[in-house]
C-alpha atoms as a PDB file:
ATOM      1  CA  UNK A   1      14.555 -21.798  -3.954  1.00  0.00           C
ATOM      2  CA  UNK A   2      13.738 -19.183  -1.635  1.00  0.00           C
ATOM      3  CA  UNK A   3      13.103 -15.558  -2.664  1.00  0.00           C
ATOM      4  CA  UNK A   4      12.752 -12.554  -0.506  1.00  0.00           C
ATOM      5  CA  UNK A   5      11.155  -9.353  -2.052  1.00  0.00           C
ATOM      6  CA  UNK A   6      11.023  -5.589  -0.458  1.00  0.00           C
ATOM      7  CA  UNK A   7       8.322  -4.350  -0.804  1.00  0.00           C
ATOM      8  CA  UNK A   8       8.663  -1.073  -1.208  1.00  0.00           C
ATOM      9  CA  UNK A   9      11.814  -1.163  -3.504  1.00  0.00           C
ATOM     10  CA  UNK A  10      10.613  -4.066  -5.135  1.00  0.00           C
ATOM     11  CA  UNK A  11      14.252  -5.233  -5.162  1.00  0.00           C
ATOM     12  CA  UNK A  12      14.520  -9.591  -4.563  1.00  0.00           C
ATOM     13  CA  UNK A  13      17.025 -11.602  -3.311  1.00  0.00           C
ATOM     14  CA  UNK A  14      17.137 -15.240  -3.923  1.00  0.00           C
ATOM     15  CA  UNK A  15      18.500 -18.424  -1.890  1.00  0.00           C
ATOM     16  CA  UNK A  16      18.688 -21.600  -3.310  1.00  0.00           C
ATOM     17  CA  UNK A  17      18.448 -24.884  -0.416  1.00  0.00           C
ATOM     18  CA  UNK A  18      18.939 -28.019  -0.666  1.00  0.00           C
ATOM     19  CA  UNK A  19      16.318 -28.603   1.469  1.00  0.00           C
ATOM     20  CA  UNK A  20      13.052 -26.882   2.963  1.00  0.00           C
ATOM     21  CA  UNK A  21      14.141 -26.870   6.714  1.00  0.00           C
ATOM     22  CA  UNK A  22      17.059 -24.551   5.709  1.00  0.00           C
ATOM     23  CA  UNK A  23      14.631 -21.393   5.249  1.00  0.00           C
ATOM     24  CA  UNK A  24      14.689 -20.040   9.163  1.00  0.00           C
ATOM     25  CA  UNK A  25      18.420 -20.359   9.145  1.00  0.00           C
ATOM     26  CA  UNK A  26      18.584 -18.456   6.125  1.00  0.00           C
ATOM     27  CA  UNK A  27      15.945 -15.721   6.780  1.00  0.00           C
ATOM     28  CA  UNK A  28      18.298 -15.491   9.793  1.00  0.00           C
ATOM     29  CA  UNK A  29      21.211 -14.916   7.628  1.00  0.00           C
ATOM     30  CA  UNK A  30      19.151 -12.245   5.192  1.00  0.00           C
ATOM     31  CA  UNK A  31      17.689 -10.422   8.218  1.00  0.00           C
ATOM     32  CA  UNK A  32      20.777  -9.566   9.287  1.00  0.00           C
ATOM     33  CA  UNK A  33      22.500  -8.947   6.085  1.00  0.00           C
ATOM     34  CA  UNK A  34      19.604  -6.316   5.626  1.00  0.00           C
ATOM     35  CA  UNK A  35      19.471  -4.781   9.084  1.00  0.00           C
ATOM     36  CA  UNK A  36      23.076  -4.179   8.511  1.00  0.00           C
ATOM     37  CA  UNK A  37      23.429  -3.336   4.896  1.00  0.00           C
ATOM     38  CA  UNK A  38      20.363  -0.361   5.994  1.00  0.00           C
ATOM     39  CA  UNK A  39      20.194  -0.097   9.415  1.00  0.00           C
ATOM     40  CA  UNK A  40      16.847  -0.452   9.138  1.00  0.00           C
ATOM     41  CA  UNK A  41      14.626  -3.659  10.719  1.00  0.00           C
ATOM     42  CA  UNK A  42      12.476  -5.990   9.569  1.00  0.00           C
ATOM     43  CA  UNK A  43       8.970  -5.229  10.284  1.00  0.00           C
ATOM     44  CA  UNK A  44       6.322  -7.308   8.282  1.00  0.00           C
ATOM     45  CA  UNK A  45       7.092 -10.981   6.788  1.00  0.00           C
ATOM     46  CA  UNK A  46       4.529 -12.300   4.257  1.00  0.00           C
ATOM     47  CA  UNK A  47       4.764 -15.378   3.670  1.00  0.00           C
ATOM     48  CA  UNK A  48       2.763 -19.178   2.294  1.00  0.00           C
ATOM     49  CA  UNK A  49       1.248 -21.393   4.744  1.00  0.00           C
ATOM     50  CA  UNK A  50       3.787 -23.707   3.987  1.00  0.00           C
ATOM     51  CA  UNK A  51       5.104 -25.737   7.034  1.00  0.00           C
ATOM     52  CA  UNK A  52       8.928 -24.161   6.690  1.00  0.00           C
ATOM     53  CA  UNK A  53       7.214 -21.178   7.854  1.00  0.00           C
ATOM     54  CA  UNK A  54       4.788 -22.102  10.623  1.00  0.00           C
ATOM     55  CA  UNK A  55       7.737 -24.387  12.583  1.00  0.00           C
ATOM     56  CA  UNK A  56       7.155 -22.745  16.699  1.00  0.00           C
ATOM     57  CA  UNK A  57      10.781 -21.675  16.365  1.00  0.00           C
ATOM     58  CA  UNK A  58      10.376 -19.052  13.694  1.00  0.00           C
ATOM     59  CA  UNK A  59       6.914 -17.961  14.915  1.00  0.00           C
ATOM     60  CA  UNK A  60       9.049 -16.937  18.141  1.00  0.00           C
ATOM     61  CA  UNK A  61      11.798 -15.490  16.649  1.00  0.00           C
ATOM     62  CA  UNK A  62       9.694 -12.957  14.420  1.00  0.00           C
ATOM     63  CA  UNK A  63       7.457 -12.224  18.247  1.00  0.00           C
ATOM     64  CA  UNK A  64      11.052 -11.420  19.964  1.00  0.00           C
ATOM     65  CA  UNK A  65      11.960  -9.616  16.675  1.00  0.00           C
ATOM     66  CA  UNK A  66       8.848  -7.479  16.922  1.00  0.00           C
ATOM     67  CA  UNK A  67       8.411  -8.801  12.838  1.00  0.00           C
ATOM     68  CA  UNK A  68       4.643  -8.744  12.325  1.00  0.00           C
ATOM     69  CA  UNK A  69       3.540 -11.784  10.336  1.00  0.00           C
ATOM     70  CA  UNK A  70       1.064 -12.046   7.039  1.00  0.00           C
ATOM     71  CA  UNK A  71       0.304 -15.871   5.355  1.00  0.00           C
ATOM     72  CA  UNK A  72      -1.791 -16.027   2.368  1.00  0.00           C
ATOM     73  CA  UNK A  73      -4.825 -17.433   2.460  1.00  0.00           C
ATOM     74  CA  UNK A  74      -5.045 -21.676   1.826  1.00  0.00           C
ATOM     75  CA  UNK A  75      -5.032 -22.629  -1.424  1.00  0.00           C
ATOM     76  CA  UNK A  76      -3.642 -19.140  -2.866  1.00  0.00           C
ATOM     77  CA  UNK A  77      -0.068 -18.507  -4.228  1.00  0.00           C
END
């Protein structure tokens, strides 16, 4: 399951995958749906230290994106 929350509406969106390396394509998918749905862009993603998230591929595609990147602390929720 992956869940996206905004925070500022606190509004969430959830994803279920079948496996872990599906979460880039679908923050893909959601950024877009977003960006369009508000015409507003992505600026912060917060995120676990889990690997899904630290892959060298999504790192670069939040730097091109200009999307500024926060990870919890290890050994946090």
């Amino acid at each position: 399951m992956l869940s996206f929350v905004d925070g500022f509406s606190a509004k969430v969106w959830v994803y279920f995958l079948r496996q872990k390396k599906e979460t880039f394509s679908m923050f893909k998918k959601f950024k877009a749906l977003i960006e369009t749905r508000t015409g507003r862009k992505i600026k912060k993603l917060g995120t676990n230290n889990g690997l899904e998230f630290c892959e060298t591929e999504f790192n670069e595609f939040c730097a091109v994106n200009g999307i500024a990147r926060c990870k919890t602390l290890v050994g946090t929720p």
